[in-house]
N, C-alpha and C. Protein backbone atom coordinates (compact mmCIF):
# COMPACT_ATOMS: atom_id res chain seq x y z
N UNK A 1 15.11 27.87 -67.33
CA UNK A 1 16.12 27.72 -66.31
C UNK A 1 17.48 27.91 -66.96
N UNK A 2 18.27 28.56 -66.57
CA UNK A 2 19.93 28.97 -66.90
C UNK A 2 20.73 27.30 -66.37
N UNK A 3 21.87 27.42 -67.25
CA UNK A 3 22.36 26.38 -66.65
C UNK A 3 23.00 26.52 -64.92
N UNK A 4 23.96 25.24 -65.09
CA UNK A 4 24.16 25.02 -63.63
C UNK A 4 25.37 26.43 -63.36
N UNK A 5 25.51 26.69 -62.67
CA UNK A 5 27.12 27.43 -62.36
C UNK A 5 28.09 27.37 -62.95
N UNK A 6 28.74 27.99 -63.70
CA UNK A 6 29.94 27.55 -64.04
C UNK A 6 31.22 28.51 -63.25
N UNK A 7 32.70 28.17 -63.59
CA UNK A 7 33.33 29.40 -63.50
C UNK A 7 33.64 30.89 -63.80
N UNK A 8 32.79 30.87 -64.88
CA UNK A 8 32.92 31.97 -65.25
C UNK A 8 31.96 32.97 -65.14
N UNK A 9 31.74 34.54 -65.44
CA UNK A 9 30.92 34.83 -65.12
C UNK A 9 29.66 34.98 -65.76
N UNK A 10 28.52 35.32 -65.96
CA UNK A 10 27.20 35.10 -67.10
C UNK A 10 27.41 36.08 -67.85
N UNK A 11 26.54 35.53 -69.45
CA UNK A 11 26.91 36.70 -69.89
C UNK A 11 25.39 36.95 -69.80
N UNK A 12 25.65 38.53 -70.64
CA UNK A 12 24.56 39.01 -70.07
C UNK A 12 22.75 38.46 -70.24
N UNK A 13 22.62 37.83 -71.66
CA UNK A 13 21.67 36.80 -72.06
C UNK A 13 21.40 35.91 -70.94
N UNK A 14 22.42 34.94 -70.19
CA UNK A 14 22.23 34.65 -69.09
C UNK A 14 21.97 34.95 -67.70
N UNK A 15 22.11 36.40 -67.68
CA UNK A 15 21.89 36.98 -66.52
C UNK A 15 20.00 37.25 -66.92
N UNK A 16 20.15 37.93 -68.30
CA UNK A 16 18.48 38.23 -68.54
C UNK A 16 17.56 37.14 -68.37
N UNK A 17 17.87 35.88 -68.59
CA UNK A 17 17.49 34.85 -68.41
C UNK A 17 17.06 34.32 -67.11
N UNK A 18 17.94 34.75 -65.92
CA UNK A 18 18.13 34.44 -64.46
C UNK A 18 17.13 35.37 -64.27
N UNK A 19 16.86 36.73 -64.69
CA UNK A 19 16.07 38.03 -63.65
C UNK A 19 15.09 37.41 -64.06
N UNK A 20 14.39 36.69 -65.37
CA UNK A 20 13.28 36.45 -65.58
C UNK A 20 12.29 35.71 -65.22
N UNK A 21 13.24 34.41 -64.83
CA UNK A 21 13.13 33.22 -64.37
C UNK A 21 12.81 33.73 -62.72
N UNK A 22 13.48 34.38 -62.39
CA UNK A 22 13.10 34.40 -61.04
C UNK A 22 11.91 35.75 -60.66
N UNK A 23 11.91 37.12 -61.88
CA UNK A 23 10.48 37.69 -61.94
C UNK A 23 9.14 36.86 -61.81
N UNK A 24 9.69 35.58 -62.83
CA UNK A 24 8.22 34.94 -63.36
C UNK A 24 8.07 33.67 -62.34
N UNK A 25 8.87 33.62 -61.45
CA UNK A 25 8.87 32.20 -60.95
C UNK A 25 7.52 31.63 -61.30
N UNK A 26 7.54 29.93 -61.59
CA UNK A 26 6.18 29.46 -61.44
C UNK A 26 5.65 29.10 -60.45
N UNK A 27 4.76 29.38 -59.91
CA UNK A 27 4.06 29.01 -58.68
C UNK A 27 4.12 27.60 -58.10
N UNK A 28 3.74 27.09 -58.79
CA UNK A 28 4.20 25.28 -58.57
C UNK A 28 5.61 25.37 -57.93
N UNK A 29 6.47 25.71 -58.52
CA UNK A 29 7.45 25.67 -58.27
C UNK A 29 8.21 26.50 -56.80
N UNK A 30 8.01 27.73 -56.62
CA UNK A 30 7.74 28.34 -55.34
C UNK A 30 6.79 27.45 -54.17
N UNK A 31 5.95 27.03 -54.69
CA UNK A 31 5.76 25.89 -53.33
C UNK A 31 6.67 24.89 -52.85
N UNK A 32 7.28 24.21 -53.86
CA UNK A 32 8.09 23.30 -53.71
C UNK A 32 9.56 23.70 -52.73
N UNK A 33 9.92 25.35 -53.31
CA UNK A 33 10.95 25.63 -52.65
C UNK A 33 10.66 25.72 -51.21
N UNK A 34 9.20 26.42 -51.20
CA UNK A 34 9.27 26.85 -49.77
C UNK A 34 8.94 25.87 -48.69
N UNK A 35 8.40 24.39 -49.40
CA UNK A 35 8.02 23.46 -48.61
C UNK A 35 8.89 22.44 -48.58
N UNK A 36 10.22 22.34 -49.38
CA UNK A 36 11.56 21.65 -49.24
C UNK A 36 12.13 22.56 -48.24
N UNK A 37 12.51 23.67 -48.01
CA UNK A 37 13.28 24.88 -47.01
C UNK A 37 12.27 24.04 -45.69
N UNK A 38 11.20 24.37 -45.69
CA UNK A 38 10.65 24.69 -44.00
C UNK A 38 10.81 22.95 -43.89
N UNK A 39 10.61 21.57 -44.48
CA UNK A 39 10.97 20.73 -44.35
C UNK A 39 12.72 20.34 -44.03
N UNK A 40 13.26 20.80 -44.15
CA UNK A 40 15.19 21.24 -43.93
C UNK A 40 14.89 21.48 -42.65
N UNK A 41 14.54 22.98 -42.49
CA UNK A 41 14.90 23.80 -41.10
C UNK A 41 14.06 23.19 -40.05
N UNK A 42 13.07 22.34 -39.99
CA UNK A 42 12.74 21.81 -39.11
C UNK A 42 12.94 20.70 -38.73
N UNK A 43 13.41 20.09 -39.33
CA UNK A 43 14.48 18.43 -39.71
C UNK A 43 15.75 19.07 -37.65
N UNK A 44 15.27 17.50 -37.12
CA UNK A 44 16.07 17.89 -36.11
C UNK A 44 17.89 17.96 -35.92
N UNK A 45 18.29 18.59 -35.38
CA UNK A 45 19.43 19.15 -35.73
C UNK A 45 20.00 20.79 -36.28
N UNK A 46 20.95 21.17 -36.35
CA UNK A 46 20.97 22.55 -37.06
C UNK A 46 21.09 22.32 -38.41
N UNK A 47 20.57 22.99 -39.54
CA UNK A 47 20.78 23.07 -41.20
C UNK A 47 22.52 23.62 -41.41
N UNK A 48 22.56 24.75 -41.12
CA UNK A 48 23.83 25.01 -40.93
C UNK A 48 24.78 24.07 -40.96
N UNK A 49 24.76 23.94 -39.66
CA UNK A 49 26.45 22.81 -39.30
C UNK A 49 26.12 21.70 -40.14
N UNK A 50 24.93 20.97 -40.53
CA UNK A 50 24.68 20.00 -42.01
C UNK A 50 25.62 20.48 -42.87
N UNK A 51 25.12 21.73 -43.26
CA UNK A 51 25.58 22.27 -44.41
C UNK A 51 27.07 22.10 -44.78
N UNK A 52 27.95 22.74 -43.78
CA UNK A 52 28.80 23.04 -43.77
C UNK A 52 29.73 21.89 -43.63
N UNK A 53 29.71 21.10 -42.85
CA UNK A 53 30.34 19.97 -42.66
C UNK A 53 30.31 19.12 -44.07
N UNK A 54 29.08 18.73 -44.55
CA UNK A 54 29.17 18.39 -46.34
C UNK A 54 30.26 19.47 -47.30
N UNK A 55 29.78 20.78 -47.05
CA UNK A 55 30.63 21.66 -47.93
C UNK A 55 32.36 21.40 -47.89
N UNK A 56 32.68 21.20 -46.33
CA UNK A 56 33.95 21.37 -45.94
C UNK A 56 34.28 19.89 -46.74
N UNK A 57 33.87 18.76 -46.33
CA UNK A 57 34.32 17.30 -46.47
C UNK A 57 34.21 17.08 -48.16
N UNK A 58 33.29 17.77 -48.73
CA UNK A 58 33.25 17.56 -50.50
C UNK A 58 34.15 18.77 -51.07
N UNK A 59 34.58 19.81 -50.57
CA UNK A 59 35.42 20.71 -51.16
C UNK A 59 36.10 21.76 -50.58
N UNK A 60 37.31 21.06 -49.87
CA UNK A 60 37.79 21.55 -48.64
C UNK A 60 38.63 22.65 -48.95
N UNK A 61 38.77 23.10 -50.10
CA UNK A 61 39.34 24.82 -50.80
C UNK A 61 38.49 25.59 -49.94
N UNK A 62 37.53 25.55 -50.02
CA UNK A 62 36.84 26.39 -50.10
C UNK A 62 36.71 27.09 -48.10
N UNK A 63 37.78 25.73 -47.59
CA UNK A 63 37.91 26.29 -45.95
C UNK A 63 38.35 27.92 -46.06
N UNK A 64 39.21 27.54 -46.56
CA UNK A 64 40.17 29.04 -46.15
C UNK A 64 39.45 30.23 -46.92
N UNK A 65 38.18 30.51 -46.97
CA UNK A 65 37.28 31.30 -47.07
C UNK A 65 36.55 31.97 -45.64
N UNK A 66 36.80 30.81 -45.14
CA UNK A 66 36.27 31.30 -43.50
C UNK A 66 37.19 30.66 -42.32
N UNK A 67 37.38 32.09 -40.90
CA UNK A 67 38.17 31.16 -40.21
C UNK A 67 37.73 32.10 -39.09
N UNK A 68 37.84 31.28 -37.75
CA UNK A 68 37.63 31.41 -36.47
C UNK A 68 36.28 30.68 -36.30
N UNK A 69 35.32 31.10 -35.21
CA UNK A 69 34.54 30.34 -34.65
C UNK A 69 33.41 30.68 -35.87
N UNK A 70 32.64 29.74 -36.56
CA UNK A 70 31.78 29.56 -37.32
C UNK A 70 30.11 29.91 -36.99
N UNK A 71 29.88 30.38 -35.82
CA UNK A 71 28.52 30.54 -35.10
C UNK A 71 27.40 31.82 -35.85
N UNK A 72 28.42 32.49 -36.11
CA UNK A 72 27.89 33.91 -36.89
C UNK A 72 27.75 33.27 -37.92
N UNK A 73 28.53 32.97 -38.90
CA UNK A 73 28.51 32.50 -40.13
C UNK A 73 27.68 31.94 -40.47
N UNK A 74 27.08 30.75 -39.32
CA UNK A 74 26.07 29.50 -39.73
C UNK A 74 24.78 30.19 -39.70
N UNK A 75 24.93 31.27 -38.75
CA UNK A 75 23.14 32.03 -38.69
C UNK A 75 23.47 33.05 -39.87
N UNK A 76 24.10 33.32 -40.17
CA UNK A 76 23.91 34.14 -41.63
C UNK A 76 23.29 33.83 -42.96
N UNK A 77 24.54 32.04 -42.65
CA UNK A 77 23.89 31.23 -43.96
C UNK A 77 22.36 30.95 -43.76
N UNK A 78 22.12 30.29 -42.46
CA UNK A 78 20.23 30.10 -42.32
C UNK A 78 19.44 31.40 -42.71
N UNK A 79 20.32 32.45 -41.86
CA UNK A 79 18.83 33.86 -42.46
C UNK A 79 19.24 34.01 -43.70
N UNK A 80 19.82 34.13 -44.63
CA UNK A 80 20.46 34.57 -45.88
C UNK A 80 18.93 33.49 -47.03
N UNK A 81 19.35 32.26 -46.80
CA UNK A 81 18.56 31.43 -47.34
C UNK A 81 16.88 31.41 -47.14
N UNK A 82 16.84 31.73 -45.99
CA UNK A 82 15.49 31.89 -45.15
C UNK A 82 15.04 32.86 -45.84
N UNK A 83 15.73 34.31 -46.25
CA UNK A 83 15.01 35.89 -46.65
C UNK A 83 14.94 35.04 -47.99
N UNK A 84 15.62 34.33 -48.69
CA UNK A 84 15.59 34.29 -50.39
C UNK A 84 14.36 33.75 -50.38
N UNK A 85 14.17 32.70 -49.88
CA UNK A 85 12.33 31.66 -49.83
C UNK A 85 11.57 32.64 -49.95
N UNK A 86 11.54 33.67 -48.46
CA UNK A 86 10.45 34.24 -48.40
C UNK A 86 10.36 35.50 -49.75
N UNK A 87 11.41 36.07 -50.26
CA UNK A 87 11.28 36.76 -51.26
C UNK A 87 10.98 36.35 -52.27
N UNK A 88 10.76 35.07 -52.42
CA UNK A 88 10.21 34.72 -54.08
C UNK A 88 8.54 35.23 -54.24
N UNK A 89 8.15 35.70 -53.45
CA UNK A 89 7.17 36.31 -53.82
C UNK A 89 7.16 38.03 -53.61
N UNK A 90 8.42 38.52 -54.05
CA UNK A 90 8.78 39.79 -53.88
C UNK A 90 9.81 39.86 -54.66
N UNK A 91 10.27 39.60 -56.21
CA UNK A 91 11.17 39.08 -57.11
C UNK A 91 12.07 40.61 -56.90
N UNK A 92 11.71 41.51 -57.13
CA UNK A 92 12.63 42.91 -57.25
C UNK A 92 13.44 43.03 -55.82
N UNK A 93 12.78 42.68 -54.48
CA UNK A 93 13.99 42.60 -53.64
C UNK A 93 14.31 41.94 -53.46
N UNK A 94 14.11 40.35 -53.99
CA UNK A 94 15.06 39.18 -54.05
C UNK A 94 16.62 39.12 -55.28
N UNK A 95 15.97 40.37 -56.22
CA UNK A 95 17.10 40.38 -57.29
C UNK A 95 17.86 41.38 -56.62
N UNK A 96 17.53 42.55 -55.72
CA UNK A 96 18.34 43.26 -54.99
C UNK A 96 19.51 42.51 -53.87
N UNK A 97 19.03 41.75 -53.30
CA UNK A 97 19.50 40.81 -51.99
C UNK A 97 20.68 40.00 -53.03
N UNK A 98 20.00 39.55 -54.30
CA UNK A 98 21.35 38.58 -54.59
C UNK A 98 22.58 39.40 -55.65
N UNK A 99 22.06 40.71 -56.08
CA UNK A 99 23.08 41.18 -56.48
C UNK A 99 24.19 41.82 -55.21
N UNK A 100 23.28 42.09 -54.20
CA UNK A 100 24.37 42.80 -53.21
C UNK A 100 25.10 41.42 -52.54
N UNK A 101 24.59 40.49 -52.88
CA UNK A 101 25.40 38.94 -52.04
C UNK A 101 26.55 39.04 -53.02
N UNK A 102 26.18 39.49 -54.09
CA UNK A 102 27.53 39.39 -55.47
C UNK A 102 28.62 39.70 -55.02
N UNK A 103 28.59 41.23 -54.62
CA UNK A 103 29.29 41.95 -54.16
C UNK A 103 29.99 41.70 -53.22
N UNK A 104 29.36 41.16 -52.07
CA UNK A 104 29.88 40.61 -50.83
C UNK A 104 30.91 39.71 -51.20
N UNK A 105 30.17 38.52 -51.88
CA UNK A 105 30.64 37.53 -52.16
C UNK A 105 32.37 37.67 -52.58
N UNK A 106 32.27 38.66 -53.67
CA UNK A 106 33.60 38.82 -54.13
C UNK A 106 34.64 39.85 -53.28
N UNK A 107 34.44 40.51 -52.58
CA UNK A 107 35.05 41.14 -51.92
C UNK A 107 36.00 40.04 -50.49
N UNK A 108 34.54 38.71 -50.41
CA UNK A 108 35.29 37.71 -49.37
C UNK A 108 35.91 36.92 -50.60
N UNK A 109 36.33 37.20 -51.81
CA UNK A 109 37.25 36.26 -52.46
C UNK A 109 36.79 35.12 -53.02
N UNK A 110 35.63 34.80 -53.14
CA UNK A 110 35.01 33.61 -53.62
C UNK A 110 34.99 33.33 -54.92
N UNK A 111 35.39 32.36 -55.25
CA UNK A 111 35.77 32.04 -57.00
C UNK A 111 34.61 31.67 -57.33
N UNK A 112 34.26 31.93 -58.76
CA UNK A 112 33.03 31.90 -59.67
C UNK A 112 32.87 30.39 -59.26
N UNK A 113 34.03 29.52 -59.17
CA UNK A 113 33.83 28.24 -59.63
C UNK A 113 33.22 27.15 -58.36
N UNK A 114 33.04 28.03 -57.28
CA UNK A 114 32.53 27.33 -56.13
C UNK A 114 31.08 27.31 -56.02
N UNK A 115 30.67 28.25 -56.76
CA UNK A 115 28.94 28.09 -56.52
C UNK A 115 28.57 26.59 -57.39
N UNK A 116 29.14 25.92 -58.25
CA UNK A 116 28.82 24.12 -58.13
C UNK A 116 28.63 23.75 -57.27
N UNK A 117 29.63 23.57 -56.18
CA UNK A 117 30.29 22.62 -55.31
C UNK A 117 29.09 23.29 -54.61
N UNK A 118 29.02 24.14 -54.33
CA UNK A 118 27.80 24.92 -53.23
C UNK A 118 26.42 24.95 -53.91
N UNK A 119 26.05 25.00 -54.93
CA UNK A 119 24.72 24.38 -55.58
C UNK A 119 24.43 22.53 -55.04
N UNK A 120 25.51 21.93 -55.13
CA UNK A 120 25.09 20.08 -55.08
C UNK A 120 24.78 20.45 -53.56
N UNK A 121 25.90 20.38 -52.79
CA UNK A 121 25.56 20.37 -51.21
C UNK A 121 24.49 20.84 -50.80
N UNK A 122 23.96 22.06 -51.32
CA UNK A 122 23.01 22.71 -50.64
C UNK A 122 21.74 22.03 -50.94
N UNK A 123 21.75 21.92 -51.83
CA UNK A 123 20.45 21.31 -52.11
C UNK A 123 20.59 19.96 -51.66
N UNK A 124 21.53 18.73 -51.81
CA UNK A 124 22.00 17.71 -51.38
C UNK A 124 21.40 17.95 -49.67
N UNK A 125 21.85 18.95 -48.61
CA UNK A 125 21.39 19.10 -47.13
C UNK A 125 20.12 18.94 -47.31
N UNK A 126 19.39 20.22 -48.00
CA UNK A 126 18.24 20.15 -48.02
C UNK A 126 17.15 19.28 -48.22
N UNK A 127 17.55 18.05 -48.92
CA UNK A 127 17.15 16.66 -49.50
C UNK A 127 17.23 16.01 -48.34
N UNK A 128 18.48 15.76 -47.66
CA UNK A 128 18.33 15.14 -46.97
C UNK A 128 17.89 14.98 -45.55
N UNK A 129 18.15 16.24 -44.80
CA UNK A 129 17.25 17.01 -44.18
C UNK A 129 15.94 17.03 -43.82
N UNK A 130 15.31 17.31 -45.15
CA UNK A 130 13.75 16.98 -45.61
C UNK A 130 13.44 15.78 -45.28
N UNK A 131 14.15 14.53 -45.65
CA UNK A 131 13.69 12.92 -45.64
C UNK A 131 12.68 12.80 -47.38
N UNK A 132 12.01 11.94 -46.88
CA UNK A 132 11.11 11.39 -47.88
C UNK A 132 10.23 12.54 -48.33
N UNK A 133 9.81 13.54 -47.66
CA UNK A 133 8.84 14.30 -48.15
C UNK A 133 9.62 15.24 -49.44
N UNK A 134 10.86 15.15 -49.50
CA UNK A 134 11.92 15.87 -50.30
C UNK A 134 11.48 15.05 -51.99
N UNK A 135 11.07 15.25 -52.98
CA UNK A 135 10.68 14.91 -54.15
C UNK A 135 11.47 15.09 -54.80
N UNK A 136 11.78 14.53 -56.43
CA UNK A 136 12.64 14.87 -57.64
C UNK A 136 11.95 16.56 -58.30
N UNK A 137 10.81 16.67 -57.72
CA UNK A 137 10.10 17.82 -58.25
C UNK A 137 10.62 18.98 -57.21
N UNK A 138 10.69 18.30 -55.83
CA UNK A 138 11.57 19.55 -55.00
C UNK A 138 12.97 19.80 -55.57
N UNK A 139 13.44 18.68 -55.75
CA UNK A 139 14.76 18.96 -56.24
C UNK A 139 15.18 19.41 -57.74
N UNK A 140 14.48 19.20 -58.61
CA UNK A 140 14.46 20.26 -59.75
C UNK A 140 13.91 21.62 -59.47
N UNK A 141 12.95 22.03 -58.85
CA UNK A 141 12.44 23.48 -58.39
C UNK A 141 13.72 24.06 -57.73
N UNK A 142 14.20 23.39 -56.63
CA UNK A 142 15.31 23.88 -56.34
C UNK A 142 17.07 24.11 -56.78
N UNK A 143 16.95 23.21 -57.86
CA UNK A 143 18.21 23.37 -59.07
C UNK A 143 17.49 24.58 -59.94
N UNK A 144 16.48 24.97 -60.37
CA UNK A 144 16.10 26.25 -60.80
C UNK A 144 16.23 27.27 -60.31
N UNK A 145 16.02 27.51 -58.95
CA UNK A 145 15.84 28.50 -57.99
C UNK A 145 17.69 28.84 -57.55
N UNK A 146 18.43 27.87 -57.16
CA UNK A 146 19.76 27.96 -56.91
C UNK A 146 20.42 28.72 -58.41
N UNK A 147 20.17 27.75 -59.46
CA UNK A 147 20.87 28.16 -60.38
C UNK A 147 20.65 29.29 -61.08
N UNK A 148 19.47 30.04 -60.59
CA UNK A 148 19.57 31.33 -61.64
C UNK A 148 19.77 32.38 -60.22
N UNK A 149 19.57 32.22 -58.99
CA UNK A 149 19.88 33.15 -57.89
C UNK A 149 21.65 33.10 -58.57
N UNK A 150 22.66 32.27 -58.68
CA UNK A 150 23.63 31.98 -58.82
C UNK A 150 24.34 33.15 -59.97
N UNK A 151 23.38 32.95 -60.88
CA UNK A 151 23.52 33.91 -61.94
C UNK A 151 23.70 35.15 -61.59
N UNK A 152 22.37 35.56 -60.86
CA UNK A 152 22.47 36.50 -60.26
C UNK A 152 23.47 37.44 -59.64
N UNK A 153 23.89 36.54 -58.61
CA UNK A 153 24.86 36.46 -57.66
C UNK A 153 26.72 37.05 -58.69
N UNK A 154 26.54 36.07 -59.13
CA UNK A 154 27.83 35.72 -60.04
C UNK A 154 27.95 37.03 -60.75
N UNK A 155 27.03 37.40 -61.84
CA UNK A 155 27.03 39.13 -62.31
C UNK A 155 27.23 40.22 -61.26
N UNK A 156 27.09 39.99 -60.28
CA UNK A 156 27.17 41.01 -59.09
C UNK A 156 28.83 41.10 -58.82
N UNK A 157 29.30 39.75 -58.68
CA UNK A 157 30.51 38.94 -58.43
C UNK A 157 31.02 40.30 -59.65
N UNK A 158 31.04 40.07 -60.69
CA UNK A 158 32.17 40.01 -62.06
C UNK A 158 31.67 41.79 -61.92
N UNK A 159 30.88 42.65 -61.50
CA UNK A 159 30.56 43.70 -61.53
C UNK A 159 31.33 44.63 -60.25
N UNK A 160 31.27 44.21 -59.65
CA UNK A 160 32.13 44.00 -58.33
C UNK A 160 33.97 44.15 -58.35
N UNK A 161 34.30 43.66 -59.32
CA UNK A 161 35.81 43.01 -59.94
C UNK A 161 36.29 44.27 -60.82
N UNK A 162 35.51 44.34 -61.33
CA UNK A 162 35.04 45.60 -62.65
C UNK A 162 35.67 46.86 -61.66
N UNK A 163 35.19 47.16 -60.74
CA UNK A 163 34.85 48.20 -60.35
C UNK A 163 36.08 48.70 -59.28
């Protein structure tokens, strides 16, 4: 597993590290993600507006990243997260999906240094969301899975900048 997020961007050892980790995912571990996720999204209420409302109230920079009515946004974030689950058993277009999020990502201006603040929350919703069926084993599978998609992501980010 790569570490957590930082600000800056990976180098490339860390990026090789991230494609691998998420080529080789361990199976154990892919259950966990996909049975913490479908435990979230079926948790009553929307995941989304969870989400977001934690994101906004723990790191409120990060508002002025998005503005007007939030409705698109929130179904983006659900399918966005939704395709990554189901691609862990399809690693080459899950590493495609998060390098082109890179891209995105930086073009909407997003600083290296927010995928923390957006690693705790997310997984933080998802925990809680879940309830009790949510484990320390879901939640390390899913600090693996966040943090090297992140990597991912982040090289896309700094490639993106480059260019």
């Amino acid at each position: 597993m790569t570490k957590a997020p930082t600000s800056r961007p990976p180098t490339k050892a860390q990026l090789t590290a991230a494609e691998k980790w998420l080529m080789d995912i361990n199976p154990d571990a892919a259950v966990l993600i996909e049975s913490g996720w479908r435990a979230a999204i079926e948790a009553p209420g929307d995941f989304a507006t969870d989400f977001y409302q934690n994101l906004f109230a723990a790191a409120p920079a990060v508002i002025e990243l998005f503005s007007g009515d939030m409705t698109e946004q929130k179904g983006r974030l659900t399918h966005t997260l939704a395709e990554t689950v189901v691609l862990i058993h399809n690693p080459k277009h899950l590493l495609l999906l998060l390098r082109a999020s890179g891209v995105r990502h930086q073009h909407y201006q997003v600083k290296q240094a927010y995928f923390g603040a957006m690693r705790n929350i997310l997984i933080d919703t998802i925990a809680l969301r879940a309830g009790d069926s949510f484990t320390d084993e879901h939640r390390r599978a899913w600090e693996g899975f966040f943090d090297n998609m992140a990597t991912v992501m982040q090289a896309g980010m700094a490639a993106a900048a480059k260019s």
